[in-house]
Protein backbone atom coordinates (compact mmCIF):
# COMPACT_ATOMS: atom_id res chain seq x y z
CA UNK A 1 -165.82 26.58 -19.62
CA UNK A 2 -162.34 26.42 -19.64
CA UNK A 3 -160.17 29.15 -18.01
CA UNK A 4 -156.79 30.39 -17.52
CA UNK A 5 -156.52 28.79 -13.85
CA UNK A 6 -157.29 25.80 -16.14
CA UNK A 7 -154.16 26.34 -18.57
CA UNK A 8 -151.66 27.22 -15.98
CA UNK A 9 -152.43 23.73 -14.43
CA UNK A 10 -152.49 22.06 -17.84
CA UNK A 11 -148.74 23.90 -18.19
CA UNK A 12 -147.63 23.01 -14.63
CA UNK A 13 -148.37 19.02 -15.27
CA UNK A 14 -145.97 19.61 -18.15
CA UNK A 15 -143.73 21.09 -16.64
CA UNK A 16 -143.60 18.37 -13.95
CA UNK A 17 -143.06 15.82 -16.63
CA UNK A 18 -139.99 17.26 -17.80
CA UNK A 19 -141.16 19.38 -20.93
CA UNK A 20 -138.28 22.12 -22.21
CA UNK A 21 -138.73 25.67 -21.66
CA UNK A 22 -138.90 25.60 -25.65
CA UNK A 23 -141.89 22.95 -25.52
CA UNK A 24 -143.39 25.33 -23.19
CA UNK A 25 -143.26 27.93 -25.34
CA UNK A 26 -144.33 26.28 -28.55
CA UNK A 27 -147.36 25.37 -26.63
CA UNK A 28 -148.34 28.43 -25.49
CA UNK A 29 -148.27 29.73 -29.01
CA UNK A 30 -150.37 27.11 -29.85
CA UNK A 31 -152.66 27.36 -27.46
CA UNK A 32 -153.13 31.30 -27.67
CA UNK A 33 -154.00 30.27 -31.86
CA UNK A 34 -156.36 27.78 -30.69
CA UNK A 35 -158.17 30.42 -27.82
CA UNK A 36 -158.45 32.72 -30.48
CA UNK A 37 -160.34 30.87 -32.79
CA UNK A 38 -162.50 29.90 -29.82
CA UNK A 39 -163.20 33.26 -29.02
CA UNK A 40 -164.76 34.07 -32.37
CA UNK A 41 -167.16 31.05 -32.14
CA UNK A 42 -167.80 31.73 -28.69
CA UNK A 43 -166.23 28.50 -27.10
CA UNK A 44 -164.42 30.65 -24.17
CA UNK A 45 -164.67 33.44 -22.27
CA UNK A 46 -163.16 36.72 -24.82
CA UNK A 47 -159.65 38.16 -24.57
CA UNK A 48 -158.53 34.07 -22.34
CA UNK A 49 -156.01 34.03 -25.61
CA UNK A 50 -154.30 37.32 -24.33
CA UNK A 51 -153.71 35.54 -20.81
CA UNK A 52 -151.60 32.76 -21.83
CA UNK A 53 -147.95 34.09 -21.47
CA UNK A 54 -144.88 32.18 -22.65
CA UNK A 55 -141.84 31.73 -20.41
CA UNK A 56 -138.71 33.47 -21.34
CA UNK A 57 -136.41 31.39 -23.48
CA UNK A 58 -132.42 32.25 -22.57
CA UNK A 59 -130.44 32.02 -25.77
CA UNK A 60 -128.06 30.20 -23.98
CA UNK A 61 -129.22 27.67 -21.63
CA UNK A 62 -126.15 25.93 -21.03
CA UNK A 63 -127.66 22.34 -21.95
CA UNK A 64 -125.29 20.52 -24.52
CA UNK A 65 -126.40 20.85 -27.91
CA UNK A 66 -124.05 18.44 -29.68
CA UNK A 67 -123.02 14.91 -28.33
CA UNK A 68 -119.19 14.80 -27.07
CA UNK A 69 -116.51 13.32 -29.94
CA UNK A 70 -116.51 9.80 -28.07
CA UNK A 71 -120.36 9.96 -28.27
CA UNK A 72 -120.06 10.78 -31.93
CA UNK A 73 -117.45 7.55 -32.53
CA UNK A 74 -120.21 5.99 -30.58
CA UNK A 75 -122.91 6.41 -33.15
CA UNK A 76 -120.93 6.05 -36.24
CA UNK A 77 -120.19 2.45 -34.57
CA UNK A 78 -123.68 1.74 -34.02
CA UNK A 79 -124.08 1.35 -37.92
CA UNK A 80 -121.72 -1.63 -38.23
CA UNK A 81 -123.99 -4.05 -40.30
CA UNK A 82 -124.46 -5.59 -44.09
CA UNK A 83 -127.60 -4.47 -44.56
CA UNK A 84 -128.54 -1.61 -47.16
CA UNK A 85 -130.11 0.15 -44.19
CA UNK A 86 -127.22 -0.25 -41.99
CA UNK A 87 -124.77 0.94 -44.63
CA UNK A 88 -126.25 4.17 -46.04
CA UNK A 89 -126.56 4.78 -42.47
CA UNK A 90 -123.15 4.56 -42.08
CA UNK A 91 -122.45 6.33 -45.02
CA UNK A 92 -124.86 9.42 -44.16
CA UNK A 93 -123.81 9.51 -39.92
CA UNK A 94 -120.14 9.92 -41.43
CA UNK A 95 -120.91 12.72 -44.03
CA UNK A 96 -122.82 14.70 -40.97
CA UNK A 97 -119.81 13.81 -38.43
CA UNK A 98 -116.93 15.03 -40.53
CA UNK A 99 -117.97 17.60 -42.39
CA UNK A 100 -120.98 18.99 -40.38
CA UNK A 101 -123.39 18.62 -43.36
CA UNK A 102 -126.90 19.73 -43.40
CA UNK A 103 -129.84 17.42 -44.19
CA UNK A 104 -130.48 19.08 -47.25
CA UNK A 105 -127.14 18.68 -48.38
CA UNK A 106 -126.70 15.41 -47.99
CA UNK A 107 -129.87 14.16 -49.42
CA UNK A 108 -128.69 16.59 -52.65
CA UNK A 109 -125.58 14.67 -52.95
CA UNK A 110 -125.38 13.49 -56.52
CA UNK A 111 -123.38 10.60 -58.12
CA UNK A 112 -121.68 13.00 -60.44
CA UNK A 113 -120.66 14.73 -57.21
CA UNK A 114 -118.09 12.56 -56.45
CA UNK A 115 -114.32 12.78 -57.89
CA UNK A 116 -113.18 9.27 -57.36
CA UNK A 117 -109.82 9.98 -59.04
CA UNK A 118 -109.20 13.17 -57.24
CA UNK A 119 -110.70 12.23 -54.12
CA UNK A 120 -112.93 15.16 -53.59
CA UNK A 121 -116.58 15.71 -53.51
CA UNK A 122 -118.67 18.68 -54.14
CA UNK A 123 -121.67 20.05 -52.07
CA UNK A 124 -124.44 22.14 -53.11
CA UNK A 125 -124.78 24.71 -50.07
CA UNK A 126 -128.66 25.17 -48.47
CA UNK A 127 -127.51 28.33 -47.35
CA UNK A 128 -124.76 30.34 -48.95
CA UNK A 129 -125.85 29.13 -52.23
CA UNK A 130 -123.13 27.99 -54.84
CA UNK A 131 -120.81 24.92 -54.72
CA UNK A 132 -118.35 23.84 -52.18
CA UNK A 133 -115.71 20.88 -52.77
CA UNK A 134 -114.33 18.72 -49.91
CA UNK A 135 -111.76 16.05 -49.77
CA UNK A 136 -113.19 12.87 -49.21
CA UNK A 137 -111.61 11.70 -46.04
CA UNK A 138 -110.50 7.93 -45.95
CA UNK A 139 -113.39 6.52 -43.52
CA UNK A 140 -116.09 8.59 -45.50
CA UNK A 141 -115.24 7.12 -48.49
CA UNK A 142 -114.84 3.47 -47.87
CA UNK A 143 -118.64 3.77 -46.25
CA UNK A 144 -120.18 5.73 -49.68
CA UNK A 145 -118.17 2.75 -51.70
CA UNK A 146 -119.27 0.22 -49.45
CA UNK A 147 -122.65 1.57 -50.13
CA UNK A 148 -122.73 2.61 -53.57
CA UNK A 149 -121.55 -1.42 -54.13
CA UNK A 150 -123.56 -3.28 -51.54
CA UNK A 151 -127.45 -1.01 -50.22
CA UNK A 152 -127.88 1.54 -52.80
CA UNK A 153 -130.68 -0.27 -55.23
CA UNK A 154 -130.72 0.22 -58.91
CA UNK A 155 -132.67 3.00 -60.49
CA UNK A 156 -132.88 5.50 -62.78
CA UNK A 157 -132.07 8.08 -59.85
CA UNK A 158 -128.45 9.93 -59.82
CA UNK A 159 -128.86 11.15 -56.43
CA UNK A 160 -126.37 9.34 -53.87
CA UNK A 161 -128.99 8.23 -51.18
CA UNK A 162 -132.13 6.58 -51.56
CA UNK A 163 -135.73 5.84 -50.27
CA UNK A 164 -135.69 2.40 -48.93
CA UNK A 165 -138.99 1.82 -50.26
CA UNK A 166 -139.68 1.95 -54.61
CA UNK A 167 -140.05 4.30 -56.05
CA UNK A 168 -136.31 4.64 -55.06
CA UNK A 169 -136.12 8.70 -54.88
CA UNK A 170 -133.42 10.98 -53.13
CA UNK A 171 -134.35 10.67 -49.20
CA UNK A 172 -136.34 12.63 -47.15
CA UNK A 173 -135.93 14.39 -44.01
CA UNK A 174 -138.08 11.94 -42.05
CA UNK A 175 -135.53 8.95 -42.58
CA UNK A 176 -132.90 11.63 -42.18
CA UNK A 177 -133.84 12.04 -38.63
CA UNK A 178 -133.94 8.70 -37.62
CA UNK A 179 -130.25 7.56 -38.82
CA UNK A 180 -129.50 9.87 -36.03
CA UNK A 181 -132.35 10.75 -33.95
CA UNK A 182 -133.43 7.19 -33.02
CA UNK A 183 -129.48 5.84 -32.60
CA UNK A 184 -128.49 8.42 -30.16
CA UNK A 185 -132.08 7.65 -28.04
CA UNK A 186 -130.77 3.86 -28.31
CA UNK A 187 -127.63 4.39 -27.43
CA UNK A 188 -128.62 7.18 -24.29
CA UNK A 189 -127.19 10.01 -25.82
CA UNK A 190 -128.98 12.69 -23.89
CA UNK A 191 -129.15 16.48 -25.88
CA UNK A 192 -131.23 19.37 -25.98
CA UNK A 193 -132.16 18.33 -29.44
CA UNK A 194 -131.21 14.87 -30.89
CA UNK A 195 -131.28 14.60 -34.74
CA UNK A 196 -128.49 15.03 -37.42
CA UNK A 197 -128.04 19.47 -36.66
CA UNK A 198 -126.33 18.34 -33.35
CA UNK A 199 -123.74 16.63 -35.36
CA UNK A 200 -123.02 20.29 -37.26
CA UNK A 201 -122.49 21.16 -33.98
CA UNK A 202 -120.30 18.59 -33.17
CA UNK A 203 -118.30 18.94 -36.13
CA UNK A 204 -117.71 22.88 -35.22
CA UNK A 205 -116.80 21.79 -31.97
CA UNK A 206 -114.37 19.27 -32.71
CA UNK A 207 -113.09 21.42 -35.42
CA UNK A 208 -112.68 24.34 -32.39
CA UNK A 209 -111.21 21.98 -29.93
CA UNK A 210 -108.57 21.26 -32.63
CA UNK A 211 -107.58 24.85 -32.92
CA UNK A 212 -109.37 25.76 -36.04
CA UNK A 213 -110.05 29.75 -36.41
CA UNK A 214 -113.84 30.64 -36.49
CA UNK A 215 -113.03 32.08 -39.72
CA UNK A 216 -112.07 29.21 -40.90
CA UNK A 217 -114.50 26.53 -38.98
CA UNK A 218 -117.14 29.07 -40.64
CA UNK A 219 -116.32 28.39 -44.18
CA UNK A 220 -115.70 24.92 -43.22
CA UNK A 221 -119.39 24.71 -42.49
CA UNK A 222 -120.73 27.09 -45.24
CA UNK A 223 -122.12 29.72 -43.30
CA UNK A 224 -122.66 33.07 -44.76
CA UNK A 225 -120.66 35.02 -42.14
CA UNK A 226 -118.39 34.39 -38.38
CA UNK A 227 -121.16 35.57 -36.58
CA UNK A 228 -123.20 32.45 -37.32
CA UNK A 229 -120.76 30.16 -35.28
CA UNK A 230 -120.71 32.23 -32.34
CA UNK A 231 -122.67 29.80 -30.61
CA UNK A 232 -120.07 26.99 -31.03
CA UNK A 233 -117.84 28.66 -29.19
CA UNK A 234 -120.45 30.24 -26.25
CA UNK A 235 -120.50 26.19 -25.49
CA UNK A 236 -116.61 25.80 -25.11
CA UNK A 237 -114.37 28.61 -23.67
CA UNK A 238 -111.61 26.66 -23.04
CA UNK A 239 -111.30 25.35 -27.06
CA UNK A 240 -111.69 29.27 -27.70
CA UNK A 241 -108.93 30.45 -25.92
CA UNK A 242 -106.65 28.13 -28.14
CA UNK A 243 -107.70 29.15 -31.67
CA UNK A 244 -105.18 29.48 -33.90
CA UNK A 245 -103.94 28.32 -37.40
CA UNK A 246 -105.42 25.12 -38.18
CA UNK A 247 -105.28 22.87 -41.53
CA UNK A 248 -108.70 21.04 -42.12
CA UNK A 249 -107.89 18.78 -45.16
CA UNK A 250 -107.07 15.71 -42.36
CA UNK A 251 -109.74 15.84 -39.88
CA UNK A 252 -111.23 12.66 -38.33
């Protein structure tokens, strides 16, 4: 019968193969679910679930949670190919880059979203709620032409980016991941969490290193309030101690 001499070794192995202090956590969770259910069809000894104790998780562990600018021109050069795959990546790695987009934004984009002859672009905001317009910076909108002209297939969809596979349908968050997740493993790009939320981060750190106000880097990235973006600037003190007026219409 399994006991909690048993789990603590199970945890140490883990531990020993380089699981996070968040992994170890999760687990734990999981395990205590699982012990309880056990309990009631008498599987394990009672109260093993009450036993299982999850390490402390610091809200700031220091580890870097977005990848450093030149790691960022890094990836956005890793999509440099014809293909339809390799240009809506292009197109997508850009959008999260620049403007520190969420997943669901981006995969909400819509054709009619785009102001060709104004040069702006409108998002749909996950969070806030309501409608926020952008300019489209130069590089960003070469790569959605590029795309819209050369990868995106024809259908009766009107969202921007597509399912490789037919039914062509707006994108989901699986693909979503690995335009980012899998290039930065490729390319060694080492983070707490890899995937396209450490390029919002990298965005709001760029944006910070450039002098941008957290006011301002805040409604930059559609958050509800400055308190949200504290954490962008817990992970650079120097950039914080030269915030000041900054305009963000020209940011690359």
């Amino acid at each position: 019968m399994v006991s909690l001499l048993d789990v603590d070794e199970f945890l140490a192995s883990k531990r020993q193969e380089g699981w996070s202090v968040r992994t170890i956590a999760s687990q734990c969770q999981a395990l205590r679910s699982f012990f309880r259910y056990a309990e009631i069809r008498g599987w394990c000894a009672p109260r093993l679930a009450l036993g299982i104790r999850s390490p402390r998780i610091p809200k700031y562990d220091g580890r870097p949670k977005a990848p450093t600018w030149a790691e960022v021109r890094r990836l956005l050069d890793s999509a440099s190919g014809p293909s339809p795959s390799e240009l809506r990546a292009k197109a997508i790695l850009l959008l999260f880059a620049i403007y520190g987009l969420r997943s669901s934004e981006v995969a909400g984009l819509q054709l009619s979203d785009f102001d060709w002859r104004n040069e702006t672009f409108s998002v749909r905001r996950a969070k806030r709620g309501g409608v926020q317009q952008y300019p489209i910076q130069y590089e960003v909108g070469e790569a959605i032409i590029q795309y819209l002209q050369k990868g995106r297939q024809r259908c009766s969809s009107r969202h921007v980016f597509l399912s490789k596979y037919p039914p062509h349908g707006r994108i989901g968050p699986g693909p979503m991941w690995q335009i980012v997740g899998k290039r930065m493993q490729k390319l060694g790009i080492e983070l707490e969490h890899v995937g396209p939320h450490s390029l919002r981060h990298a965005c709001a750190t760029r944006l910070l290193q450039k002098g941008a106000s957290l006011l301002e880097i805040a409604d930059f990235l559609g958050h509800r309030n400055i308190k949200s973006i504290g954490i962008y600037a817990k992970y650079d003190i120097r950039s914080l101690r030269k915030v000041a007026a900054f305009s963000l219409a020209g940011v690359r």
